[in-house]
Protein backbone atom coordinates (compact mmCIF):
# COMPACT_ATOMS: atom_id res chain seq x y z
CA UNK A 1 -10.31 -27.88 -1.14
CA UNK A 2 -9.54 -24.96 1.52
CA UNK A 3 -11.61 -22.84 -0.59
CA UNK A 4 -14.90 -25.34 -0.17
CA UNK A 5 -13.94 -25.62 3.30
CA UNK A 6 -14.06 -21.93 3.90
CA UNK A 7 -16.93 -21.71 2.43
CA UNK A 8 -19.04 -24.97 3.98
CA UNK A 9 -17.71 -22.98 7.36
CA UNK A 10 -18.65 -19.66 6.70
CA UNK A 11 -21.95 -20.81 5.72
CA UNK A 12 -22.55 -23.14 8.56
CA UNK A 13 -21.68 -19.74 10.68
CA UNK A 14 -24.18 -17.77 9.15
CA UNK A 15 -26.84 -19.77 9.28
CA UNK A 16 -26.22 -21.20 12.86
CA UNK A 17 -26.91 -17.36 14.13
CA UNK A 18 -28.49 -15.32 10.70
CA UNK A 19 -29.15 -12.28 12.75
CA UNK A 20 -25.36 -11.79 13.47
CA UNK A 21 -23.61 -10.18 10.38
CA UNK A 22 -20.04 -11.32 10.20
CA UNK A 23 -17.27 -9.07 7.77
CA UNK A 24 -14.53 -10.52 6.16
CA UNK A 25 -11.24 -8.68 6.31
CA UNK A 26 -8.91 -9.51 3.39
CA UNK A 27 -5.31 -9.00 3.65
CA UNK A 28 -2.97 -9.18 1.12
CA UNK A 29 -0.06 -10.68 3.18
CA UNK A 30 1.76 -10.52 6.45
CA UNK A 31 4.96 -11.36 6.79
CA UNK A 32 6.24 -14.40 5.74
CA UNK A 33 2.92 -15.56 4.33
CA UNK A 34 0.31 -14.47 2.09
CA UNK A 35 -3.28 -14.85 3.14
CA UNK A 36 -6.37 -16.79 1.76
CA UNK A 37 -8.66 -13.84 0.75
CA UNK A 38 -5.76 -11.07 -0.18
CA UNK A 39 -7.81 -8.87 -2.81
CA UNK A 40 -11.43 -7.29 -2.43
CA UNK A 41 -12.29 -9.63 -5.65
CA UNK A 42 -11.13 -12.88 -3.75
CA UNK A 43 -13.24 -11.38 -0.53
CA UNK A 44 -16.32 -10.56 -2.73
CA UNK A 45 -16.11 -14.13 -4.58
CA UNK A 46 -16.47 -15.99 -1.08
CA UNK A 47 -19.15 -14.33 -0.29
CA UNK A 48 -21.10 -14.68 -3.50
CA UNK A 49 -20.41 -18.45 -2.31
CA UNK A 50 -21.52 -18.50 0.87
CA UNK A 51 -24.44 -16.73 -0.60
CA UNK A 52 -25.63 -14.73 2.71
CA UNK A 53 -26.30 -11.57 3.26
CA UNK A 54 -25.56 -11.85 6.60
CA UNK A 55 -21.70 -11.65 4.96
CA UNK A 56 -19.97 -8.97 4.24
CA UNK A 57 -16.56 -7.07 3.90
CA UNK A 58 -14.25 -5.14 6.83
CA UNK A 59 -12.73 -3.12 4.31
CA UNK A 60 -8.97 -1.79 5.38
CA UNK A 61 -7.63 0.66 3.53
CA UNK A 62 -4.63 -0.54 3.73
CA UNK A 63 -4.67 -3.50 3.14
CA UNK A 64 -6.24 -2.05 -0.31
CA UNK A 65 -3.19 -0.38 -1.14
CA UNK A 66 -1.29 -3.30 -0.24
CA UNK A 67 -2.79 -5.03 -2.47
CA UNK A 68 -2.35 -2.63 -5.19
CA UNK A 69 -6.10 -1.69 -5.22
CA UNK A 70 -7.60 1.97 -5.31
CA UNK A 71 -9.42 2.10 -1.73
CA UNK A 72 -12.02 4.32 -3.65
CA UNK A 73 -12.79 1.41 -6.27
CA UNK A 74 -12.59 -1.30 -3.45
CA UNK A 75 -15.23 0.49 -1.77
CA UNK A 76 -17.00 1.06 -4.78
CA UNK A 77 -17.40 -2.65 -5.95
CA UNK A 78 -18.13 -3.51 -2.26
CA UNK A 79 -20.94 -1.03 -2.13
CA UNK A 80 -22.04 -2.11 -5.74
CA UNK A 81 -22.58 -5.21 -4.03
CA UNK A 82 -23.89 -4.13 -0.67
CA UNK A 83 -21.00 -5.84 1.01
CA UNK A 84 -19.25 -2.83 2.67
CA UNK A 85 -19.96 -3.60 6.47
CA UNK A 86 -16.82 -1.84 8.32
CA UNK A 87 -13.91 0.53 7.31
CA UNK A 88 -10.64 0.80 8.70
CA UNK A 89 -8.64 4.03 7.89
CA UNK A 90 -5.20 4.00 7.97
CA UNK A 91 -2.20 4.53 5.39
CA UNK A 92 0.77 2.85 4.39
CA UNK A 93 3.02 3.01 0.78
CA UNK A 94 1.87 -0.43 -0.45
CA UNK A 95 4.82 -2.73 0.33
CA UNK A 96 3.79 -3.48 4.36
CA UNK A 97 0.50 -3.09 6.17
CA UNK A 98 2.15 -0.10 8.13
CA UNK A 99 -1.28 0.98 10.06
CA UNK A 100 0.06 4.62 9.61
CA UNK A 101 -2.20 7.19 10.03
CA UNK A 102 -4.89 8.37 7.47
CA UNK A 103 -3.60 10.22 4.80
CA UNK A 104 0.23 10.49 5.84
CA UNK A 105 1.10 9.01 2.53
CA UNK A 106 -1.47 8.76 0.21
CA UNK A 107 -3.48 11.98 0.75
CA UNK A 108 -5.40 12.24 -1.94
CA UNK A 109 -6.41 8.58 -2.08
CA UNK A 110 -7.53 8.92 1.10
CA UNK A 111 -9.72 12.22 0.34
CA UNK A 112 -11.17 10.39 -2.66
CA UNK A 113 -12.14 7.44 -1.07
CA UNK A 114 -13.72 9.63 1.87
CA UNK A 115 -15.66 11.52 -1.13
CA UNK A 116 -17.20 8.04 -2.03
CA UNK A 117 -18.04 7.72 1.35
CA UNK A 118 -20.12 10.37 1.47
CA UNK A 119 -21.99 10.15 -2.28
CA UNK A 120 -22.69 6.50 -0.77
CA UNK A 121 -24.07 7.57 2.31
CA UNK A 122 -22.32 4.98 4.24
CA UNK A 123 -23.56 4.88 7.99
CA UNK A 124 -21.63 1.73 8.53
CA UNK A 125 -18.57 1.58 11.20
CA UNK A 126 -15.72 3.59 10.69
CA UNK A 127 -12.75 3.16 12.54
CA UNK A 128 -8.98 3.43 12.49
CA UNK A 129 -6.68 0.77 12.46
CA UNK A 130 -3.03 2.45 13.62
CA UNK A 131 -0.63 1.33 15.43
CA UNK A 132 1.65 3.97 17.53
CA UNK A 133 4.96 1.87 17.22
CA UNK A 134 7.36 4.55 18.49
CA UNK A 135 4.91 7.52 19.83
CA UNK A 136 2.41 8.19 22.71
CA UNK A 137 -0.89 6.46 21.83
CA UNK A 138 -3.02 8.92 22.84
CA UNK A 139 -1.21 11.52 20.75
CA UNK A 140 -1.48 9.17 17.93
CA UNK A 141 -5.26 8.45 18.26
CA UNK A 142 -6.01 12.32 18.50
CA UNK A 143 -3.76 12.79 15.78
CA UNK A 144 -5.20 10.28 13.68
CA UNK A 145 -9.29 11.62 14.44
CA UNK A 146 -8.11 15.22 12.93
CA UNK A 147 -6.30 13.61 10.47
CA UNK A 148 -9.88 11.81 9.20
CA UNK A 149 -12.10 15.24 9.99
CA UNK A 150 -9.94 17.14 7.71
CA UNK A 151 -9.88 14.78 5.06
CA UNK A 152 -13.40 14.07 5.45
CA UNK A 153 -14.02 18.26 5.38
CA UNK A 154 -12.06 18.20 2.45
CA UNK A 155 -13.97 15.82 0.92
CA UNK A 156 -17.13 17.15 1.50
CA UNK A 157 -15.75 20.49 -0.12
CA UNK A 158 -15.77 18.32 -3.26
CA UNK A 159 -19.13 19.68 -5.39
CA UNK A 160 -20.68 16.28 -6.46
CA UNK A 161 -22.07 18.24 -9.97
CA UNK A 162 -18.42 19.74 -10.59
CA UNK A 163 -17.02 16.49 -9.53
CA UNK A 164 -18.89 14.39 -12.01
CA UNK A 165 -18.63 17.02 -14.45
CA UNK A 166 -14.66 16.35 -14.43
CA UNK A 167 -15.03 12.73 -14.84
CA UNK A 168 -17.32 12.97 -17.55
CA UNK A 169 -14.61 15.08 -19.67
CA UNK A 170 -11.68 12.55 -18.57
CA UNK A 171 -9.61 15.62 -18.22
CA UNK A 172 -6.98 14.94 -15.55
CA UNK A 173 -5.72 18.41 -15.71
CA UNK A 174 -8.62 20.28 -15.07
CA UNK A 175 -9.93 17.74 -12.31
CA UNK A 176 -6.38 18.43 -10.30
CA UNK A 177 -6.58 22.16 -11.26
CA UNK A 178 -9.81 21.73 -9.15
CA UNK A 179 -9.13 19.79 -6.38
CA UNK A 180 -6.35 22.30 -5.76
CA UNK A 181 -8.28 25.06 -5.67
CA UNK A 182 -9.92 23.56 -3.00
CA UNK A 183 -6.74 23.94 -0.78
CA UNK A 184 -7.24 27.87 -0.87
């Protein structure tokens, strides 16, 4: 019944104001609870219910790897469906929503999914979602915008021809042996 619910409410929403888009932002739990939409599958399934496209996705990165998804994928699929309206960037080692910043644990996730960022041309928002628990927030905000340039520049050192290349030969030595020679 929740489900329905959700769904009669979410569709009374968009069509009470259709030129306002409203995101969904799934989380796979907090503490002490898990939530309603916790996966990018359960997110994209409501709104194939709702059936607007006035609804879309706030995807969190992670709250992707919290939910043991590949950000890159999650964005993927969301894009497939031309759900992707919002990113937050952050990091965290799967177990908590940590809102650490971008890449301080999974780098390479991170420069992947900015790489699909790019070949999808998204011109959506992008923000970060970090929370300075024990440091100066400025010095965490700054910190966190170079952390996204350089994994963005890194991504964007990615050839898309090479890149696809690689994936075409499924050869996860020689795709590594390139990405590293992109450190210098």
């Amino acid at each position: 019944r929740a489900w329905h619910w959700m769904v009669e409410s979410l569709q009374e929403a968009v069509e009470f104001r259709p030129d306002i888009k409203l995101s969904l932002e799934y989380k796979f739990a907090d503490p002490r609870v898990r939530c309603f939409l916790g996966t990018v599958g359960d997110t994209l399934a409501m709104c194939q219910a709702v059936g607007s496209d006035a609804l879309g996705v706030t995807l969190d990165v992670g709250h992707a790897l919290q939910a043991r998804e590949n950000p890159a994928k999650s964005l993927s699929l969301l894009q497939a469906h031309n759900r992707l309206f919002c990113v937050h960037t952050n990091d965290n080692d799967g177990t908590a929503d940590w809102d650490m910043i971008t890449g301080s644990m999974n780098l390479w996730s991170q420069v992947e999914f900015f790489y699909y960022l790019r070949r999808f041309e998204f011109n959506g928002w992008l923000t970060a979602d970090v929370i300075p628990r024990e440091h100066d927030v400025v010095k965490t905000f700054e910190t966190t915008i170079l952390a996204q340039k350089k994994i963005s520049e890194l991504a964007e050192q990615i050839d898309t021809d090479e890149m696809e290349a690689l994936l075409k030969e499924r050869d996860p030595l020689a795709t590594n042996r390139y990405l590293f020679s992109l450190l210098g």
